[in-house]
C-alpha atoms as a PDB file:
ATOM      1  CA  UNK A   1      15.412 -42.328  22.681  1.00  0.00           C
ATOM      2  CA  UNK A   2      16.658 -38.680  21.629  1.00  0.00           C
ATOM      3  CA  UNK A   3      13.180 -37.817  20.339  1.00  0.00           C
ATOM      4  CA  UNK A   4      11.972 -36.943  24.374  1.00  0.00           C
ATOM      5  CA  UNK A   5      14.724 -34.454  24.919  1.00  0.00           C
ATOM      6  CA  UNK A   6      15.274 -32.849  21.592  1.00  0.00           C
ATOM      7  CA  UNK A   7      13.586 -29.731  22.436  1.00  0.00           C
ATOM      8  CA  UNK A   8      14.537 -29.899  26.186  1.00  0.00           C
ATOM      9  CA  UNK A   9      18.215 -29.955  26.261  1.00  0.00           C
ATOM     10  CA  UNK A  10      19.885 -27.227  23.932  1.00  0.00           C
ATOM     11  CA  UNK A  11      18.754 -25.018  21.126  1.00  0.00           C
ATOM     12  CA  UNK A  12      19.020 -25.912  17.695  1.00  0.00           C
ATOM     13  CA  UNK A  13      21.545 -23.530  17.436  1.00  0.00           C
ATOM     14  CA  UNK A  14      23.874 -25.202  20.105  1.00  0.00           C
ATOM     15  CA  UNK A  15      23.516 -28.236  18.515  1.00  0.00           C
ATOM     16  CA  UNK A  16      24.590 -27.345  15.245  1.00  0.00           C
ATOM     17  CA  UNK A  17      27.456 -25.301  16.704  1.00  0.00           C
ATOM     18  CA  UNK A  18      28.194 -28.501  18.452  1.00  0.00           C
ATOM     19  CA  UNK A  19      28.251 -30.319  15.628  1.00  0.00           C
ATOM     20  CA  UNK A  20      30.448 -27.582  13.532  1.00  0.00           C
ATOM     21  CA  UNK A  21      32.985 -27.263  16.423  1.00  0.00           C
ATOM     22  CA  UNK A  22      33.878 -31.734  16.169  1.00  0.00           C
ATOM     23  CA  UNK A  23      33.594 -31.532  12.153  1.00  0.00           C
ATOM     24  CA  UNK A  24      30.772 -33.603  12.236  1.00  0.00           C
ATOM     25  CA  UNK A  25      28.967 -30.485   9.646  1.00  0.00           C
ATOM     26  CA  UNK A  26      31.394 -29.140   6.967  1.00  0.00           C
ATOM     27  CA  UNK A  27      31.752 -25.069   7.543  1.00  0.00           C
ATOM     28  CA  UNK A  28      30.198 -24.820   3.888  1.00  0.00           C
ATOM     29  CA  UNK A  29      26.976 -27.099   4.688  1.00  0.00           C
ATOM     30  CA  UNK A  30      25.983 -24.667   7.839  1.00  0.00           C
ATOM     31  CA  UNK A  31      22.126 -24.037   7.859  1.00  0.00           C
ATOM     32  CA  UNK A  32      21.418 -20.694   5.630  1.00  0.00           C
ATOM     33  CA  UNK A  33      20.100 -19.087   9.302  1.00  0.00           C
ATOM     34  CA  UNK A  34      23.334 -20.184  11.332  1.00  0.00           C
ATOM     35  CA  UNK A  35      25.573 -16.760  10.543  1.00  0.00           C
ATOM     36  CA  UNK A  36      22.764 -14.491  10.876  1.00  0.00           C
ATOM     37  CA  UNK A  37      21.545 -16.104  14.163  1.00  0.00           C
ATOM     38  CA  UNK A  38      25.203 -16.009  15.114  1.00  0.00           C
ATOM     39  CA  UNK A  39      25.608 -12.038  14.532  1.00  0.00           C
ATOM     40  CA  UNK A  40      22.175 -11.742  15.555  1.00  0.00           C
ATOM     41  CA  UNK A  41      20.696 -13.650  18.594  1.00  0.00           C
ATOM     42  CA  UNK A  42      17.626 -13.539  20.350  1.00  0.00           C
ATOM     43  CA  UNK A  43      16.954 -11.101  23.018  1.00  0.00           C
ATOM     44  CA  UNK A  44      15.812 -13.648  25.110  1.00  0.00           C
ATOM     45  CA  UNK A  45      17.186 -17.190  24.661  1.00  0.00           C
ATOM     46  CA  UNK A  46      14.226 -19.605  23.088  1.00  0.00           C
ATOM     47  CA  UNK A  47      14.586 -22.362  25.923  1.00  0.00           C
ATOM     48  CA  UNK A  48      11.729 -25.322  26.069  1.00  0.00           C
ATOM     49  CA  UNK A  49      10.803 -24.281  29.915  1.00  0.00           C
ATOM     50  CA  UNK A  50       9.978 -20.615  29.115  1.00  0.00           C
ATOM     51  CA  UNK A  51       6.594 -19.591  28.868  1.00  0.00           C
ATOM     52  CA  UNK A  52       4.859 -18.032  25.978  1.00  0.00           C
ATOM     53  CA  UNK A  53       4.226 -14.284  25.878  1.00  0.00           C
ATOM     54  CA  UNK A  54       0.925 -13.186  26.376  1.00  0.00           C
ATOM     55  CA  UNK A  55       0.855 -10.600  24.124  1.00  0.00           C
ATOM     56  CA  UNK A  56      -1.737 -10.415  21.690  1.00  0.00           C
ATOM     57  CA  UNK A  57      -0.679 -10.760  18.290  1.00  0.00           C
ATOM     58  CA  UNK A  58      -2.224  -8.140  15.825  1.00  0.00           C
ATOM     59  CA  UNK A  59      -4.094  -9.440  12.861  1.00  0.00           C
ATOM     60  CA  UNK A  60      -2.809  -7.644   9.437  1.00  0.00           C
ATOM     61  CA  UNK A  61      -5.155  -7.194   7.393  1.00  0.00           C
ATOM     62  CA  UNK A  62      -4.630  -4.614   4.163  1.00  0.00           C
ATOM     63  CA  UNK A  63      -7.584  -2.164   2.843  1.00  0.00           C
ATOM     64  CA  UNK A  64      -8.094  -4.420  -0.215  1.00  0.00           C
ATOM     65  CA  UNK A  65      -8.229  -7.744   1.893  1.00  0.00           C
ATOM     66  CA  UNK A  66     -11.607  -7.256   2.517  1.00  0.00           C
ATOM     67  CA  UNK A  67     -13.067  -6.500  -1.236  1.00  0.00           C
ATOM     68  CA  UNK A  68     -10.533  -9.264  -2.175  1.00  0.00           C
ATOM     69  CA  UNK A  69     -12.055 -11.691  -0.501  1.00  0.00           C
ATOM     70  CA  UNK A  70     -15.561 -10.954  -1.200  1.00  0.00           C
ATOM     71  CA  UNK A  71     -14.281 -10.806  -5.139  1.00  0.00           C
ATOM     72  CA  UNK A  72     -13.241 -14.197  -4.303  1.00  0.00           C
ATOM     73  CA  UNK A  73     -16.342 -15.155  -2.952  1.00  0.00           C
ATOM     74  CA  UNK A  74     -18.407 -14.051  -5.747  1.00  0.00           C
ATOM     75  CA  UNK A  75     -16.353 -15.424  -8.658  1.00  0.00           C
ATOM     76  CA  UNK A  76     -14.498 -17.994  -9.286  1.00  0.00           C
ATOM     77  CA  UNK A  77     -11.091 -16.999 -10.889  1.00  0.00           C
ATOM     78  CA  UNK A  78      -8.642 -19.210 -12.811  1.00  0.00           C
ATOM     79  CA  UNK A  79      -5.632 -20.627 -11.342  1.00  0.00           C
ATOM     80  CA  UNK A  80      -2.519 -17.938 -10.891  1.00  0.00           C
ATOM     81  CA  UNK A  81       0.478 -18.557 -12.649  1.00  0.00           C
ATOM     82  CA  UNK A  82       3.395 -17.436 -10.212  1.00  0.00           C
ATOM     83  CA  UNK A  83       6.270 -17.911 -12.254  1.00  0.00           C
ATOM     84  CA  UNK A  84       5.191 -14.645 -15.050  1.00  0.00           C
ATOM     85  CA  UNK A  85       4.835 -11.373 -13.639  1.00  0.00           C
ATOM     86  CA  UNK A  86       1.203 -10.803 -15.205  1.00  0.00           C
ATOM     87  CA  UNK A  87      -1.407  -8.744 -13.700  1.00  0.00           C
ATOM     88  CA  UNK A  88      -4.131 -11.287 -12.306  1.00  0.00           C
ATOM     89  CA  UNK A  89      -7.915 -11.058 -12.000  1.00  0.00           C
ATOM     90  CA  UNK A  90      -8.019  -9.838  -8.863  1.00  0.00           C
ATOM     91  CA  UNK A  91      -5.410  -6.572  -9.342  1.00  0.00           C
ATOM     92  CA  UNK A  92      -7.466  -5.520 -12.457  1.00  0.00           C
ATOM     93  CA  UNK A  93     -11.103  -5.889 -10.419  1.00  0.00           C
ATOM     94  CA  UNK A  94      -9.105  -4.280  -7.475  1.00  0.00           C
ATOM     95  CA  UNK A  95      -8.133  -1.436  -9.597  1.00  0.00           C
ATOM     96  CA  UNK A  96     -11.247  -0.985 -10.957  1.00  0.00           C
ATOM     97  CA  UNK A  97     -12.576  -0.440  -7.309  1.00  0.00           C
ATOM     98  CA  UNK A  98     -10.066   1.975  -6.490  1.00  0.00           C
ATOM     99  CA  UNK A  99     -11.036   3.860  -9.777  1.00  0.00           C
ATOM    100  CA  UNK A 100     -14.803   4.426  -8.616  1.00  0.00           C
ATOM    101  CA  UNK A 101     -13.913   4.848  -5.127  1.00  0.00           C
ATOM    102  CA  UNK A 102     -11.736   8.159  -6.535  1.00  0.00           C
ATOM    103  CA  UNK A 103     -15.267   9.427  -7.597  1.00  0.00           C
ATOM    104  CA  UNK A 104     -16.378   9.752  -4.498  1.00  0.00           C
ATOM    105  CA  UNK A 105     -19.105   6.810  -4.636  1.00  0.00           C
ATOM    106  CA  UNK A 106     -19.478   4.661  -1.202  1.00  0.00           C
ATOM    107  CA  UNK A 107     -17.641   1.407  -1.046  1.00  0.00           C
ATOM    108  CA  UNK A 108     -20.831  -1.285  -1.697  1.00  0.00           C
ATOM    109  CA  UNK A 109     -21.757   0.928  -4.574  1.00  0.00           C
ATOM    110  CA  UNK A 110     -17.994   1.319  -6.120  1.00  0.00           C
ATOM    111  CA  UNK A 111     -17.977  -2.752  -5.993  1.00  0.00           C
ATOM    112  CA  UNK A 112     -21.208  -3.359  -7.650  1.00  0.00           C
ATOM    113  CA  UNK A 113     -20.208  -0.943 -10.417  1.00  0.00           C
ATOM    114  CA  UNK A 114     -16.595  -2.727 -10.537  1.00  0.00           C
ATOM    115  CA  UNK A 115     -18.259  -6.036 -10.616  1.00  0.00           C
ATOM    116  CA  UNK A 116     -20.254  -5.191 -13.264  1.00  0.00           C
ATOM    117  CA  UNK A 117     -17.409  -3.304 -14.997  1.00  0.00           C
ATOM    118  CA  UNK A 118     -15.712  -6.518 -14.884  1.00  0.00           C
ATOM    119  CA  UNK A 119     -18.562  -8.754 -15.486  1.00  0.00           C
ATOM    120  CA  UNK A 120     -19.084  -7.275 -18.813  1.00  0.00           C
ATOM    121  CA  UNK A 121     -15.394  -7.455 -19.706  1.00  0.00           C
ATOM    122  CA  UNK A 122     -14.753 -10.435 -19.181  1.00  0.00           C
ATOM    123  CA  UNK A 123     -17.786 -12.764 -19.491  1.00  0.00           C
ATOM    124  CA  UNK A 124     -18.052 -13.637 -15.953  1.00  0.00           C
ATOM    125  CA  UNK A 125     -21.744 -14.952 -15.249  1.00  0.00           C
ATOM    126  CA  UNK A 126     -22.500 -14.462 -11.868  1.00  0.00           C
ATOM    127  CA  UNK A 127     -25.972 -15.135 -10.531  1.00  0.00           C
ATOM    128  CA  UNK A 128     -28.186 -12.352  -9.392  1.00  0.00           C
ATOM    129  CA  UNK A 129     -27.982 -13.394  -5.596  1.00  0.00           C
ATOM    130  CA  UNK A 130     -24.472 -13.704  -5.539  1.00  0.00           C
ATOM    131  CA  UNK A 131     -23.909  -9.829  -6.635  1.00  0.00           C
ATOM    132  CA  UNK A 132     -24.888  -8.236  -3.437  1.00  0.00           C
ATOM    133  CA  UNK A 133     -22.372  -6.075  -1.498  1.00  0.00           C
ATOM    134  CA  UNK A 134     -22.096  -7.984   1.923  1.00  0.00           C
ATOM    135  CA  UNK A 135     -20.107  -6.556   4.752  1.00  0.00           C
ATOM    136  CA  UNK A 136     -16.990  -8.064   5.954  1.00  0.00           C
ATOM    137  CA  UNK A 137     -15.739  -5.572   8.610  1.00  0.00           C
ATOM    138  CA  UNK A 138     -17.607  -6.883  11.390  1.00  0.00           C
END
């Protein structure tokens, strides 16, 4: 019967402070968030009846984004391991990019070369097709 009004009466943050305040929650078991919201609260108070801004929310997208995913689309690199700090597949190709862009060489040119680069290195075979510089800014 508390599901219908869980988001409707209170914050989360009243709750818990609720819940602190009768020693229902232990001081030391407070969520991670709780002192920070605390010190730091909202401008505006996030209550269930107000509406949602209308602002439009910027994508963010990085300079490398773009050949990234196209890399990603034309090969198929192995799994990353995320718990060693070694370089991955895509950093070396993207460096190798960056390295003909610095000679001055237009962007669907510097990633054939780079593809190729790293096509020969590493014994990537890639069908003829697949190799063509596509656009992905519009």
């Amino acid at each position: 019967m508390a599901q219908s009004r869980t988001e409707r009466i209170g914050t989360i943050f009243t709750r818990i402070t609720a819940l602190a305040r009768t020693d229902v929650i232990h001081p030391n078991n407070l969520p991670l968030w709780y002192d920070i919201y605390k010190n730091f609260p909202p401008k505006d108070e996030p209550v269930f009846a107000r509406k949602p801004s209308q602002k439009k929310i910027q994508d963010i997208f990085y300079a490398e984004d773009i050949i990234r995913a196209k890399f990603h689309e034309d090969i198929q690199i192995p799994m990353v391991d995320m718990k060693h700090d070694n370089v991955t597949q895509t950093q070396i190709f993207l460096s190798l990019y960056k390295n003909f862009l610095k000679d001055n060489i237009k962007e669907e040119e510097a990633y054939e070369k780079a593809l190729q680069n790293y096509k020969e290195t590493y014994n990537v075979k890639i069908p003829k097709s697949e190799t063509s510089y596509k656009s992905y800014k519009d």
